[in-house]
PDB file of N, CA and C in Angstrom:
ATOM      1  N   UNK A   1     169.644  -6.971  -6.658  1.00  0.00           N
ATOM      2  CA  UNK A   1     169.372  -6.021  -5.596  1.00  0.00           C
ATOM      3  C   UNK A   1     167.913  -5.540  -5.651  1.00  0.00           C
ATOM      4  N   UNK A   2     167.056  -5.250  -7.244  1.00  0.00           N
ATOM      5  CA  UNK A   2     166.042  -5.214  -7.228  1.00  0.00           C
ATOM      6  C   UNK A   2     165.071  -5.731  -6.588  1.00  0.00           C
ATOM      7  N   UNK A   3     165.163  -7.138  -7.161  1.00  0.00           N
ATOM      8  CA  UNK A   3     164.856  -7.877  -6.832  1.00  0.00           C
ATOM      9  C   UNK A   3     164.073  -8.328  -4.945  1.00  0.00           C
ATOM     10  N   UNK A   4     165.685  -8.057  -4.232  1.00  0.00           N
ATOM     11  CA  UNK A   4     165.732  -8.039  -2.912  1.00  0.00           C
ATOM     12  C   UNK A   4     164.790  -6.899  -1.677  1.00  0.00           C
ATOM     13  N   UNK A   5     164.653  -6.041  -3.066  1.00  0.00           N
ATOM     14  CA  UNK A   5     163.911  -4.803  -2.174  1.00  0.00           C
ATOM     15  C   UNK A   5     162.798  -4.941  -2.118  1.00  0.00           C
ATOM     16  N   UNK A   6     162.233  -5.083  -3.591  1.00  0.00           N
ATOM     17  CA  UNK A   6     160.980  -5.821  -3.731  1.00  0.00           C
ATOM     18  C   UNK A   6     160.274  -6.759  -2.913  1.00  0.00           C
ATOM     19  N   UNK A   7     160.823  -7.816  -3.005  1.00  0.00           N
ATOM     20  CA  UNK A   7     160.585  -9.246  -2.035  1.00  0.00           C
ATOM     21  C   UNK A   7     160.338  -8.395  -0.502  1.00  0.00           C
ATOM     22  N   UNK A   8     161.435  -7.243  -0.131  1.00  0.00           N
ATOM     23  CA  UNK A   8     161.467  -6.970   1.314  1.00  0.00           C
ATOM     24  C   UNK A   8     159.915  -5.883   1.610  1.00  0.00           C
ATOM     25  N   UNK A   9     159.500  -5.403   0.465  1.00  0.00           N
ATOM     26  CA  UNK A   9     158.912  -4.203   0.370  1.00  0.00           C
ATOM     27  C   UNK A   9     157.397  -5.309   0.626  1.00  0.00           C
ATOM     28  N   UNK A  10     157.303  -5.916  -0.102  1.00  0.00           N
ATOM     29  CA  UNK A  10     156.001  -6.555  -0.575  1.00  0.00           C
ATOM     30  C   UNK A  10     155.727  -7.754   0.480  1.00  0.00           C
ATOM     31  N   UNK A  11     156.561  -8.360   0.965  1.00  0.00           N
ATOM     32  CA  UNK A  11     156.152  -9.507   1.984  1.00  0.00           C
ATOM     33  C   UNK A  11     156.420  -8.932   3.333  1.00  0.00           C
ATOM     34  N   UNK A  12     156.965  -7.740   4.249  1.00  0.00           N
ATOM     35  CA  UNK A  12     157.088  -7.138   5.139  1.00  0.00           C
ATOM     36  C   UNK A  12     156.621  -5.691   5.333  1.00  0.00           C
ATOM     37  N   UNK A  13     156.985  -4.980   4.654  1.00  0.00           N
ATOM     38  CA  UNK A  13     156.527  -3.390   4.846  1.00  0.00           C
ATOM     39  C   UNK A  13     154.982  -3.527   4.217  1.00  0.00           C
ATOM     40  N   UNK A  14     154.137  -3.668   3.235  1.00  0.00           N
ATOM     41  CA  UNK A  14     152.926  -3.771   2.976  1.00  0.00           C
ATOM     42  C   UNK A  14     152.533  -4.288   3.518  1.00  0.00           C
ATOM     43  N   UNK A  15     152.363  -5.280   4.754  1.00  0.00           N
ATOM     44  CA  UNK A  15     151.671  -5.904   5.272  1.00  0.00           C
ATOM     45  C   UNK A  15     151.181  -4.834   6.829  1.00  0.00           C
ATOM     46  N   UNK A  16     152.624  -4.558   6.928  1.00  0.00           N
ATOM     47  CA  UNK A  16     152.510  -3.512   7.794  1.00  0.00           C
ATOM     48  C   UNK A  16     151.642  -2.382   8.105  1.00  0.00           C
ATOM     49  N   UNK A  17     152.222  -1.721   6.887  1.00  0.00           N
ATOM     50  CA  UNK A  17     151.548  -0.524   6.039  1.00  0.00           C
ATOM     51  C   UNK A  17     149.531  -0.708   5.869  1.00  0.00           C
ATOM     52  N   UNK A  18     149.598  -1.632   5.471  1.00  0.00           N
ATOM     53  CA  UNK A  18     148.041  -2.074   5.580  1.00  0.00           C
ATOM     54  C   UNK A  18     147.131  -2.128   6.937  1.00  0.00           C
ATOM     55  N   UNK A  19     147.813  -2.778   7.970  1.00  0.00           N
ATOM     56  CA  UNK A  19     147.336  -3.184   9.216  1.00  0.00           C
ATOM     57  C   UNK A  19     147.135  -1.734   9.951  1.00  0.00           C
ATOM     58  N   UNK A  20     148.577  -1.248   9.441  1.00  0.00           N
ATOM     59  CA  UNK A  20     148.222   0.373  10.635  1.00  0.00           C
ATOM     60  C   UNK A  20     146.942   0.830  10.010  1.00  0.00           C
ATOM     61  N   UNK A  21     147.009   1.102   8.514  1.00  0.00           N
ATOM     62  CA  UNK A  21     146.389   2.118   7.832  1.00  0.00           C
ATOM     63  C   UNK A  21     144.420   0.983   8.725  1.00  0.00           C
ATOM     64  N   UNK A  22     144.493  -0.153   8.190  1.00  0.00           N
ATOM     65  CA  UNK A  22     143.203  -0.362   8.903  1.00  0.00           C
ATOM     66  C   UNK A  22     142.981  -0.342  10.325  1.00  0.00           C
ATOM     67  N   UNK A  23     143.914   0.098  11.433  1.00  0.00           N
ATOM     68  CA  UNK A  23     144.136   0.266  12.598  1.00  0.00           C
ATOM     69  C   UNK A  23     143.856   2.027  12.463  1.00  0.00           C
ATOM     70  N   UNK A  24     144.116   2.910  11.956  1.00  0.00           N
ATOM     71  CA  UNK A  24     143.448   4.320  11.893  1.00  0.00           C
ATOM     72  C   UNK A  24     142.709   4.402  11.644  1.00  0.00           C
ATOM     73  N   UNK A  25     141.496   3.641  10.353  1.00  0.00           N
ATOM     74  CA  UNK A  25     140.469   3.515   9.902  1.00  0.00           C
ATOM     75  C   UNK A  25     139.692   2.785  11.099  1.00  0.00           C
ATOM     76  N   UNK A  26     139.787   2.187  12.051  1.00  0.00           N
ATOM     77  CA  UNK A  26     138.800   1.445  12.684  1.00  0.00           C
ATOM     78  C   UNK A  26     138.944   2.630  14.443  1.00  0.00           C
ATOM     79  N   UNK A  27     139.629   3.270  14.321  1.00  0.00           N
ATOM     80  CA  UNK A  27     140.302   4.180  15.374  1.00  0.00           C
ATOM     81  C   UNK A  27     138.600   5.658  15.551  1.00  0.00           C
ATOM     82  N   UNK A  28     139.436   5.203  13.708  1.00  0.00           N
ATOM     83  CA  UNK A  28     138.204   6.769  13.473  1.00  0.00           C
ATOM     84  C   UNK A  28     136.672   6.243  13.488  1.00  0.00           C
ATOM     85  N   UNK A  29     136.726   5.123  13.061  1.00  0.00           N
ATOM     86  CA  UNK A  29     134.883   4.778  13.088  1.00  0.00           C
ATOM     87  C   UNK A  29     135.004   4.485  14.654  1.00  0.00           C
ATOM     88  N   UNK A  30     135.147   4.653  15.475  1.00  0.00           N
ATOM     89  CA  UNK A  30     134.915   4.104  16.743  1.00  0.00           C
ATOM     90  C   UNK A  30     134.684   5.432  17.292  1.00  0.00           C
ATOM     91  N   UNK A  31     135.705   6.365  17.145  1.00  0.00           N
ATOM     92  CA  UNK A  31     135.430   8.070  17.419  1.00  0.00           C
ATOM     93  C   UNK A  31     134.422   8.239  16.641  1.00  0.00           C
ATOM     94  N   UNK A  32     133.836   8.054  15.406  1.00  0.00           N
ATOM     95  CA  UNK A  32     132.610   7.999  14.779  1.00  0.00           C
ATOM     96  C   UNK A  32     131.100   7.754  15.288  1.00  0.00           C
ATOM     97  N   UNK A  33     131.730   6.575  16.001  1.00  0.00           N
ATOM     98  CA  UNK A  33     130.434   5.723  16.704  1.00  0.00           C
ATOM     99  C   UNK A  33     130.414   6.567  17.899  1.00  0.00           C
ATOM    100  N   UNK A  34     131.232   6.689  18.769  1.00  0.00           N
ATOM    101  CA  UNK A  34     131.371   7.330  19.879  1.00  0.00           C
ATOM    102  C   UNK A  34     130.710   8.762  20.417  1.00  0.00           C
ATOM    103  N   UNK A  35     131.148   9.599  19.145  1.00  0.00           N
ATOM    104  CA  UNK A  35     130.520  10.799  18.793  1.00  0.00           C
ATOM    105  C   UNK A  35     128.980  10.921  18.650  1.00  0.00           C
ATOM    106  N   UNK A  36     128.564  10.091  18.185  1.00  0.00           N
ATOM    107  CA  UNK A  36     127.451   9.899  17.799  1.00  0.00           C
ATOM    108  C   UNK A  36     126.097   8.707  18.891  1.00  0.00           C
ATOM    109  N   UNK A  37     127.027   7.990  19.623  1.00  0.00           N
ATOM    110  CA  UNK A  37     126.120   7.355  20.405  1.00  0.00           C
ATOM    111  C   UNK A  37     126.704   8.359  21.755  1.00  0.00           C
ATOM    112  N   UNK A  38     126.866   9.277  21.740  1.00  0.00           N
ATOM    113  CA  UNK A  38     127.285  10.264  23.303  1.00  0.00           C
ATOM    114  C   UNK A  38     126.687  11.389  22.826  1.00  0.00           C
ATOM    115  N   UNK A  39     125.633  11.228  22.376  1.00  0.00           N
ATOM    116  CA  UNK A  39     125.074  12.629  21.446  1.00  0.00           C
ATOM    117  C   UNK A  39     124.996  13.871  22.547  1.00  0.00           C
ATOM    118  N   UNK A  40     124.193  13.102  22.840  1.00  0.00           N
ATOM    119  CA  UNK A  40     123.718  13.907  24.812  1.00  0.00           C
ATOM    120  C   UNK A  40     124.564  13.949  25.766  1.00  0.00           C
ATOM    121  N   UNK A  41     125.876  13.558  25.768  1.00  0.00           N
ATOM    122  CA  UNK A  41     126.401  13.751  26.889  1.00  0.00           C
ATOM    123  C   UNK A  41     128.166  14.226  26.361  1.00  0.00           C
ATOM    124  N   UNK A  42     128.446  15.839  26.842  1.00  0.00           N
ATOM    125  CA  UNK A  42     129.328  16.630  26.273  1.00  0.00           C
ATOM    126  C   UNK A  42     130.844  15.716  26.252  1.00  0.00           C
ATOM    127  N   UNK A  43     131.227  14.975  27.478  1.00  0.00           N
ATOM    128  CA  UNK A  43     132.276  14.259  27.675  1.00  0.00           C
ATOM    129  C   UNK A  43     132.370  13.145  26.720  1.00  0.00           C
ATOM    130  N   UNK A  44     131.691  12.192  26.061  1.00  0.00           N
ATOM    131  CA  UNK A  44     131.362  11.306  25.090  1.00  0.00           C
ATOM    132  C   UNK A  44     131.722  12.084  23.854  1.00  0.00           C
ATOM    133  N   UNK A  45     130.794  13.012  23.399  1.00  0.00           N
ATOM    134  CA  UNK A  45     131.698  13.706  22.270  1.00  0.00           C
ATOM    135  C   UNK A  45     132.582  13.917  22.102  1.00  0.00           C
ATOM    136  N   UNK A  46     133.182  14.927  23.399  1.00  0.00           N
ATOM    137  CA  UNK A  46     134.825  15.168  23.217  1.00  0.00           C
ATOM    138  C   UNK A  46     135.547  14.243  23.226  1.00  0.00           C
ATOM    139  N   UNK A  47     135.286  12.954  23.703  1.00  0.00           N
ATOM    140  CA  UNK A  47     136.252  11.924  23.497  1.00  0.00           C
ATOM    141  C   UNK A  47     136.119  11.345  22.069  1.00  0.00           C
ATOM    142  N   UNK A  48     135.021  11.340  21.306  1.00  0.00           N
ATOM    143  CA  UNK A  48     134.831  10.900  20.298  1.00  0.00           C
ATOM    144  C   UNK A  48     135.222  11.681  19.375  1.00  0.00           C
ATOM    145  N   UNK A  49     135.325  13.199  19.393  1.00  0.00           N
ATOM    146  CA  UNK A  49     135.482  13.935  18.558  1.00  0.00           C
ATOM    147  C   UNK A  49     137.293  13.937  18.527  1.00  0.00           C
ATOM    148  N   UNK A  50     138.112  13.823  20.227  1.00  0.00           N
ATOM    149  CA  UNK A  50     139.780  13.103  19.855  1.00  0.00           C
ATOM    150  C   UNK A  50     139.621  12.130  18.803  1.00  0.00           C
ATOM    151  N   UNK A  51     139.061  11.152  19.459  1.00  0.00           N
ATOM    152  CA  UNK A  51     139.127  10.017  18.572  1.00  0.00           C
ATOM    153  C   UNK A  51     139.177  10.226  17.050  1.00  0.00           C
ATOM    154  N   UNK A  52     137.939  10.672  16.405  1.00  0.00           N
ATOM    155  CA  UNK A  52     137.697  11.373  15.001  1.00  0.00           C
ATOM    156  C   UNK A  52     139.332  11.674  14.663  1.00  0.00           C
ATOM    157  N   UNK A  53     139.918  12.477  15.255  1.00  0.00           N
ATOM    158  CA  UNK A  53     140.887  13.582  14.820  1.00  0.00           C
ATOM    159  C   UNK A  53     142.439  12.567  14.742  1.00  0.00           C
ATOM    160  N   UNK A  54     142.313  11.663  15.955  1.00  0.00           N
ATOM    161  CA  UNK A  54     143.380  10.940  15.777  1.00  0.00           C
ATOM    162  C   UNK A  54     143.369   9.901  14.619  1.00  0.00           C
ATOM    163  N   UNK A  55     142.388   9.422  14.408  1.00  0.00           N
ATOM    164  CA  UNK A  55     142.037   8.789  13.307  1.00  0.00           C
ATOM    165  C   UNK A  55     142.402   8.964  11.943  1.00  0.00           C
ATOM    166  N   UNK A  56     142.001  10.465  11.819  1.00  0.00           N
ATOM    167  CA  UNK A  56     142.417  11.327  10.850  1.00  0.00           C
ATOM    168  C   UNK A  56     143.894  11.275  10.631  1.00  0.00           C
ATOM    169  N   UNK A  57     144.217  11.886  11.718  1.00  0.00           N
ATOM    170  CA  UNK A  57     145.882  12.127  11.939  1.00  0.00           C
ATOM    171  C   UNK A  57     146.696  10.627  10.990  1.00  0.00           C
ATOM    172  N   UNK A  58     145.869   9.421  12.005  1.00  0.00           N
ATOM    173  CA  UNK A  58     146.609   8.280  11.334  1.00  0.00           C
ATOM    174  C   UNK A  58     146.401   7.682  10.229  1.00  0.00           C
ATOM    175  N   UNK A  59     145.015   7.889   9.461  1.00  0.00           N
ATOM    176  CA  UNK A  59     144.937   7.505   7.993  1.00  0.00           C
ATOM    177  C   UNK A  59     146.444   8.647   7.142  1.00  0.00           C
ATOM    178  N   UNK A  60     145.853   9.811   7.414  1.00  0.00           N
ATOM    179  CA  UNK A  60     146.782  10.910   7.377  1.00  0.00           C
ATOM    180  C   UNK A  60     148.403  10.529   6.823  1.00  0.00           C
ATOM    181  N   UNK A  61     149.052  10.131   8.092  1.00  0.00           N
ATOM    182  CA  UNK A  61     150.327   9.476   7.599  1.00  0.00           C
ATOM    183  C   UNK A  61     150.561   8.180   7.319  1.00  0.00           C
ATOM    184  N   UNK A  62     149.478   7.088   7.196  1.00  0.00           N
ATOM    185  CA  UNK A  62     150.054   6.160   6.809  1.00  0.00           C
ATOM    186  C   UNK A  62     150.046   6.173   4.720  1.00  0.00           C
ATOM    187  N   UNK A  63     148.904   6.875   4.870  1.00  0.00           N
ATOM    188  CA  UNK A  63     149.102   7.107   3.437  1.00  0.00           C
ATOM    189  C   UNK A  63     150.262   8.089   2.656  1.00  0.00           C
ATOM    190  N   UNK A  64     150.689   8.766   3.706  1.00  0.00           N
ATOM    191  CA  UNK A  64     152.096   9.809   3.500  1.00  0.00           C
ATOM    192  C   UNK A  64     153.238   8.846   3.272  1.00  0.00           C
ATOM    193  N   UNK A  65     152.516   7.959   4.171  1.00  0.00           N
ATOM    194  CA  UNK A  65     154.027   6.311   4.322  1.00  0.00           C
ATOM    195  C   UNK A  65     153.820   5.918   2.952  1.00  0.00           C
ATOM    196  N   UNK A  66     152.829   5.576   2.583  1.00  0.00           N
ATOM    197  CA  UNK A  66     152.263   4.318   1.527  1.00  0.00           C
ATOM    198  C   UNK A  66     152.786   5.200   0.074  1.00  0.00           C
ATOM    199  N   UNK A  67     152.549   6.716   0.017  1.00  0.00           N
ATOM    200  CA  UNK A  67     153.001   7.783  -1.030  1.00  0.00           C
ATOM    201  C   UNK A  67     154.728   7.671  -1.041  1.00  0.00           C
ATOM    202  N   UNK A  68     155.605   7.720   0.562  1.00  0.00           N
ATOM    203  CA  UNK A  68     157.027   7.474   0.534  1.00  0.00           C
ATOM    204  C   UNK A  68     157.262   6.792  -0.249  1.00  0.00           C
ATOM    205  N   UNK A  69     156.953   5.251   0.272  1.00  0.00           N
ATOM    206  CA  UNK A  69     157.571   4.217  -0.119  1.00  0.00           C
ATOM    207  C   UNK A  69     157.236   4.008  -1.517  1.00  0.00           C
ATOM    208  N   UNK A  70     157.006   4.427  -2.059  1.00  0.00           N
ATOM    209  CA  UNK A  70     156.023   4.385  -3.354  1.00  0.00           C
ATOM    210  C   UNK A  70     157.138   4.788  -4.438  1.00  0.00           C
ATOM    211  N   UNK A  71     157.445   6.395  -4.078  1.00  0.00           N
ATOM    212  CA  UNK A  71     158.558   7.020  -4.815  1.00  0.00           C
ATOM    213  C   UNK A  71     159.833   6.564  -4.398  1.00  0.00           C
ATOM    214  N   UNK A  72     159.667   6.137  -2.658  1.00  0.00           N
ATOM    215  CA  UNK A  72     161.432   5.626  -2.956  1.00  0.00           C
ATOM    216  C   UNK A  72     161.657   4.391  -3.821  1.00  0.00           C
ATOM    217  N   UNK A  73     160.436   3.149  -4.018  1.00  0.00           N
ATOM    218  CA  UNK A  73     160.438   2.430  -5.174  1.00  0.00           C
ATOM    219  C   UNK A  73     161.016   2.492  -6.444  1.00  0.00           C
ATOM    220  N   UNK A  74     160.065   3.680  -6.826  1.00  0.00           N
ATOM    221  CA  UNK A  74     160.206   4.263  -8.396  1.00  0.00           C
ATOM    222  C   UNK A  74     161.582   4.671  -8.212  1.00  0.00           C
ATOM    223  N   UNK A  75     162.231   5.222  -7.106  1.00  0.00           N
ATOM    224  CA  UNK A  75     163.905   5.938  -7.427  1.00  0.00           C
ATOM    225  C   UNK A  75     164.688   4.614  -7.788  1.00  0.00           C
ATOM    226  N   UNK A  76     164.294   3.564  -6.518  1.00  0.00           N
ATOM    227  CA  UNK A  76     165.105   2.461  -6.655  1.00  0.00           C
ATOM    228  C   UNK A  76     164.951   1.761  -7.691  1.00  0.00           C
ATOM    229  N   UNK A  77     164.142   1.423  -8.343  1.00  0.00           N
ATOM    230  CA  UNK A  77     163.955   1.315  -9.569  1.00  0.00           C
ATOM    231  C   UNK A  77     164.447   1.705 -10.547  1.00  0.00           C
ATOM    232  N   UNK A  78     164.546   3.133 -10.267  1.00  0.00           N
ATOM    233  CA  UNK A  78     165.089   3.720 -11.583  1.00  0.00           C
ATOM    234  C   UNK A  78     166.343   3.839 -11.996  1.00  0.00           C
ATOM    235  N   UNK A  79     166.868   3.182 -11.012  1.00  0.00           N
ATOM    236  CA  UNK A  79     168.499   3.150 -11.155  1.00  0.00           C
ATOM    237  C   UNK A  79     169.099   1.963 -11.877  1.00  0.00           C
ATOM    238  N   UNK A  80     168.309   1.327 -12.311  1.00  0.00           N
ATOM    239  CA  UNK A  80     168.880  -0.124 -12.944  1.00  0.00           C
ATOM    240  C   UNK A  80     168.717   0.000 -14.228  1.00  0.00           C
TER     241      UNK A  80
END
């Protein structure tokens, strides 16, 4: 059963887990860039400065995900 979770954890959910987490990271440098090449113009910021925040938001929980799955591991684990 270990075994099975493992295999499911490591060839499906991490792959996952990775893609979002670099899908928030490229979210926020773009609100980064955005912010910063709209220096001068108030509407450019504010969109860049969402951007920034959603970015945030989503590094935010995927690493909350990446911390879950982590300990529900170690539980499942620890039962054998």
């Amino acid at each position: 059963m270990q075994q099975l979770i493992n295999k499911i954890v490591q060839d499906a959910i991490w792959p996952f887990v990775i893609f979002l987490i670099a899908l928030a990271a490229m979210f926020f440098i773009w609100g980064l860039i955005e912010f910063i090449a709209g220096a001068d113009n108030e509407e450019k910021r504010t969109a860049g400065k969402r951007h920034l925040a959603w970015g945030l938001i989503g590094l935010f929980i995927m690493f909350s995900v990446y911390g879950i799955i982590q300990l529900i591991a170690n539980f499942v684990g620890s039962l054998n």
